[in-house]
C-alpha atoms as a PDB file:
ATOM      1  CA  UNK A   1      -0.420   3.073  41.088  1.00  0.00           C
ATOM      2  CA  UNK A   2       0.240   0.830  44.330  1.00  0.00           C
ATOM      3  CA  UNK A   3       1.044   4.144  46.299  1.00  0.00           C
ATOM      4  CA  UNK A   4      -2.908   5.348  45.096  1.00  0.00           C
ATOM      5  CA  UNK A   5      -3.849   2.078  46.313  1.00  0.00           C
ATOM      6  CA  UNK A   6      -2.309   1.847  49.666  1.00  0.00           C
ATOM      7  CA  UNK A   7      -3.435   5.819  50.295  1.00  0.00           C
ATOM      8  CA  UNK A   8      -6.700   4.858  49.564  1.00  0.00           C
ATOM      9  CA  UNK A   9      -7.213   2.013  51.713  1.00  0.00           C
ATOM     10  CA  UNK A  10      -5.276   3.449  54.360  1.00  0.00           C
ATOM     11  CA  UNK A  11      -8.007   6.885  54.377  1.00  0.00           C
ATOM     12  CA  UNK A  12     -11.243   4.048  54.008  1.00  0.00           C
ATOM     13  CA  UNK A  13      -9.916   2.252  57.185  1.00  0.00           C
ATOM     14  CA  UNK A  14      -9.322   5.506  58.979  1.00  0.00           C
ATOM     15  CA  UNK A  15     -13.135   6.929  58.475  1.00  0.00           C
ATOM     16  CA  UNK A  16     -14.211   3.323  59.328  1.00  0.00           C
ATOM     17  CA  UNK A  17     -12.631   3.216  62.001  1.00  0.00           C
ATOM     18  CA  UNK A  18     -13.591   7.240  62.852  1.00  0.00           C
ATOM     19  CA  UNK A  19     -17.530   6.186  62.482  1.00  0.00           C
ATOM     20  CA  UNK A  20     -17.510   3.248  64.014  1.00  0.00           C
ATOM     21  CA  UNK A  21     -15.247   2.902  66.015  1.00  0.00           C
ATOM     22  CA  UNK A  22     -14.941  -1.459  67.327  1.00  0.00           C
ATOM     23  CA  UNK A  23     -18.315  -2.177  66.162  1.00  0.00           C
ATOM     24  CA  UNK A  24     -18.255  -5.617  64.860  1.00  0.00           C
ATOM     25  CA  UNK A  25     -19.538  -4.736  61.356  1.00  0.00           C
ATOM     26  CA  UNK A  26     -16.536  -2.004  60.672  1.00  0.00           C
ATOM     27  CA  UNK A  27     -14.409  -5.115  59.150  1.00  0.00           C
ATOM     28  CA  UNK A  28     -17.350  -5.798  56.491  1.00  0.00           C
ATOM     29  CA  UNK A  29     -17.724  -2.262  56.036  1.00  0.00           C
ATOM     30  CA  UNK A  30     -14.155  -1.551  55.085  1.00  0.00           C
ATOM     31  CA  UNK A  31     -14.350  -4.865  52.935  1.00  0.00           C
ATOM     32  CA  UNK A  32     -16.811  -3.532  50.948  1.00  0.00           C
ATOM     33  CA  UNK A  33     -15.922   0.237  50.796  1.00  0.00           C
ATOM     34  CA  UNK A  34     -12.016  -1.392  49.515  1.00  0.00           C
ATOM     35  CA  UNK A  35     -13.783  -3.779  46.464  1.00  0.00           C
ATOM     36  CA  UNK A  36     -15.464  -0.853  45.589  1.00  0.00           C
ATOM     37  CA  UNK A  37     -12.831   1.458  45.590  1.00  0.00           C
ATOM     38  CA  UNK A  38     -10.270  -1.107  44.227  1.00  0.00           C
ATOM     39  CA  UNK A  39     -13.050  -1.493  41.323  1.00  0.00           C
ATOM     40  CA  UNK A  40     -13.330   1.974  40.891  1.00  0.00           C
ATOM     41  CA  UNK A  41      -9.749   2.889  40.166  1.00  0.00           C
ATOM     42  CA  UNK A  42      -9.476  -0.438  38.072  1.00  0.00           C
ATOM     43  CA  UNK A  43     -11.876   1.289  35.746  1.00  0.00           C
ATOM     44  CA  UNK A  44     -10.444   4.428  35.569  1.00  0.00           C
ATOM     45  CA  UNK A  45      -6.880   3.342  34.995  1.00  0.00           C
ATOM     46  CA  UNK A  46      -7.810   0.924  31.752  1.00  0.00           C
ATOM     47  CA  UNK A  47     -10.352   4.237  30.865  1.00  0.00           C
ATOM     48  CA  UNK A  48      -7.373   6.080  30.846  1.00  0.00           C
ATOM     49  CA  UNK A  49      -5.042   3.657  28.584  1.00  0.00           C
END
């Protein structure tokens, strides 16, 4: 589960970083997109059990 984790986080940050490059709102962006991710597979993995 912390491999799905860290390969998720790891693609958000590159495609943050791919779109916007050093603007100074790609920190807050990836912040958000990982709580919402994290969230998401929280949800499916206690769906799941």
């Amino acid at each position: 589960m912390l491999i799905l984790v860290w390969f998720v986080v790891c693609i958000i940050f590159y495609f943050v970083q791919l779109i916007l490059g050093d603007s100074g709102h790609s920190l807050e962006l990836f912040a958000v997109l990982t709580a919402v991710a994290l969230f998401l597979i929280s949800k499916i993995k206690y769906k799941i059990k």
